[in-house]
C-alpha atoms as a PDB file:
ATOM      1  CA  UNK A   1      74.578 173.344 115.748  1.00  0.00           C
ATOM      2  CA  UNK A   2      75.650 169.835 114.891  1.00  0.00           C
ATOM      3  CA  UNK A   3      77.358 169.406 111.425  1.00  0.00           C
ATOM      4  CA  UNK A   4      77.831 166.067 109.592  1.00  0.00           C
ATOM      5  CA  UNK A   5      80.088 166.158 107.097  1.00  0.00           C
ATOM      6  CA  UNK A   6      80.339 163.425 104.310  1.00  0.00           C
ATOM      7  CA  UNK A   7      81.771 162.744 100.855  1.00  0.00           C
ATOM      8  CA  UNK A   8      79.566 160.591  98.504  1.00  0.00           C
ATOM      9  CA  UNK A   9      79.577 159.108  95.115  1.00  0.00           C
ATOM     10  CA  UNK A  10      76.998 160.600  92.604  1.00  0.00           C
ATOM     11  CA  UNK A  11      75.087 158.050  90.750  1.00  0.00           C
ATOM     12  CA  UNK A  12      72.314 159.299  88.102  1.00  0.00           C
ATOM     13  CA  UNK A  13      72.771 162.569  89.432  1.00  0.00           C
ATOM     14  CA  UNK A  14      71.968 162.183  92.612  1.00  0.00           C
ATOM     15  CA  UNK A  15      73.105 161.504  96.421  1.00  0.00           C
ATOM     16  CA  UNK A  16      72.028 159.406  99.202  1.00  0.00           C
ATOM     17  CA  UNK A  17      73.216 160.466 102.753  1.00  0.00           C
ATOM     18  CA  UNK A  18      71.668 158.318 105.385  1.00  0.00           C
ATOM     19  CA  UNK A  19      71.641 159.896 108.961  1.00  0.00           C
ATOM     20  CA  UNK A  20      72.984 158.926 112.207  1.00  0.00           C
ATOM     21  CA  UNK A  21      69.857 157.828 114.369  1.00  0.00           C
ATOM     22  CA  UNK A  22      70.887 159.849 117.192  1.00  0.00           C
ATOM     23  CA  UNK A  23      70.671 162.802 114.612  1.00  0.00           C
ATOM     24  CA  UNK A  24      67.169 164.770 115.335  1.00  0.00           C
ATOM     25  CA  UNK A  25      65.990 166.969 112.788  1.00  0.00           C
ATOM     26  CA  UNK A  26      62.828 167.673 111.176  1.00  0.00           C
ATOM     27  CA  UNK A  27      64.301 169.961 108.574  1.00  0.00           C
ATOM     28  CA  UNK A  28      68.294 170.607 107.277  1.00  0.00           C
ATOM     29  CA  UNK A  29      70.237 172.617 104.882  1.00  0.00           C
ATOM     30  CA  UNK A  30      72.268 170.684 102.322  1.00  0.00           C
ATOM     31  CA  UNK A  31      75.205 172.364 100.241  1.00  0.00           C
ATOM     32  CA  UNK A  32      76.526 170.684  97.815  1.00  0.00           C
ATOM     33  CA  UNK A  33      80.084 171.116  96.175  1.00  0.00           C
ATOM     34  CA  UNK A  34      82.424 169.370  94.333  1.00  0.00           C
ATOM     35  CA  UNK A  35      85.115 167.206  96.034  1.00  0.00           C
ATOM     36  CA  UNK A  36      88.219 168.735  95.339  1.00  0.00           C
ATOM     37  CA  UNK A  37      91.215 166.687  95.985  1.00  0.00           C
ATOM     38  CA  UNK A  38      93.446 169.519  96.879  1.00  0.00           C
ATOM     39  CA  UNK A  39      91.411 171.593  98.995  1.00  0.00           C
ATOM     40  CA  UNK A  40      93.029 171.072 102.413  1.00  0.00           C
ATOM     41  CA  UNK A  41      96.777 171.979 102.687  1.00  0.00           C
ATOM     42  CA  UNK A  42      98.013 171.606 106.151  1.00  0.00           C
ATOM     43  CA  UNK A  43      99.865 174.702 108.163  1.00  0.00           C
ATOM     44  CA  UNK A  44     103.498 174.485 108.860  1.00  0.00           C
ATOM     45  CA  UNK A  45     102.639 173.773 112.444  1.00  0.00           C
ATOM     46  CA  UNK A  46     100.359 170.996 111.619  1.00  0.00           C
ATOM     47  CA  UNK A  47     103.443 169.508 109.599  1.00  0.00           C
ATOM     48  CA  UNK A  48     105.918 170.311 112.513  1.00  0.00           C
ATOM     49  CA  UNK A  49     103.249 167.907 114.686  1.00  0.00           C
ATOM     50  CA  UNK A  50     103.070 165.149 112.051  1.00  0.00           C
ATOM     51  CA  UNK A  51     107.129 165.162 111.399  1.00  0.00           C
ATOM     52  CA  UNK A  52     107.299 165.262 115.287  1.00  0.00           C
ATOM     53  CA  UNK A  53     105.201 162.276 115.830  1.00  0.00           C
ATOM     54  CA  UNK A  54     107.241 160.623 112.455  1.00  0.00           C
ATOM     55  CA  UNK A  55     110.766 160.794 114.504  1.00  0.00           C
ATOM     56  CA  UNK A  56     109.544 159.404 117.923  1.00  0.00           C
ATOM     57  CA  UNK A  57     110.481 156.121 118.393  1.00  0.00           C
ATOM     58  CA  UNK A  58     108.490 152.982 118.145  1.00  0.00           C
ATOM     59  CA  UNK A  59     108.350 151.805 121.095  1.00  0.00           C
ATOM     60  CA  UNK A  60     106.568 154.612 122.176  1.00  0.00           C
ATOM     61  CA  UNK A  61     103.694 154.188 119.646  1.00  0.00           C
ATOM     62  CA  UNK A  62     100.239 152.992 120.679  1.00  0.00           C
ATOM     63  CA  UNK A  63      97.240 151.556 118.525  1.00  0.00           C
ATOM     64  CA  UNK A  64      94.657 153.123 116.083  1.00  0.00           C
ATOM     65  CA  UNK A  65      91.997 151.746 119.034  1.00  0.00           C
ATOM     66  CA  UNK A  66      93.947 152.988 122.195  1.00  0.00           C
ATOM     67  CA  UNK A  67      94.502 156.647 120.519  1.00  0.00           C
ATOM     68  CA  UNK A  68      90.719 156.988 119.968  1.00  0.00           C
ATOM     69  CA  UNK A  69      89.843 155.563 123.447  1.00  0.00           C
ATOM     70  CA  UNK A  70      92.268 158.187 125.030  1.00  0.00           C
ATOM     71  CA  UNK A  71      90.375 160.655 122.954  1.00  0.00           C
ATOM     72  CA  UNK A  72      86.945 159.723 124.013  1.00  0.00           C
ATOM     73  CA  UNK A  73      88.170 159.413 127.605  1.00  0.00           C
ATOM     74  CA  UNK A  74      89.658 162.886 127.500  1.00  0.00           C
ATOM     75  CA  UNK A  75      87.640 165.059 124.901  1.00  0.00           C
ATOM     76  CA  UNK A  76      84.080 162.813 125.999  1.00  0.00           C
ATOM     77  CA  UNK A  77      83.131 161.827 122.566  1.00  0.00           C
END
């Protein structure tokens, strides 16, 4: 099952979600719900991670673009 998952402004009561092309379907199921800003807290392990990566030092940081290109090189995405 492939999921797309996207937050969009209402205007007139309505939405417009444009599709990736490489998304094939002739039929989908839509659910709509209201963005809530506070929906997503993050587990104490999750913060442990972020606070980790906070105190490492800078020179060991890499780019936005280099992170994502390790990702796609390792995950295949």
């Amino acid at each position: 099952m492939e999921a797309i998952r996207r937050f969009v402004k209402v205007k007139n009561h309505q939405v417009n979600i444009t599709l990736p092309d490489d998304f094939i379907a002739d039929e989908v199921e839509v659910i709509i719900l209201a963005k809530n800003e506070i929906d997503y807290q993050l587990s104490d392990e999750q913060i442990q991670l972020l606070d980790d990566r906070l105190n490492e030092p800078e020179t060991e940081y890499i780019t936005s673009t280099e992170s994502l290109n390790r990702l796609k090189e390792k995950y295949g995405f």
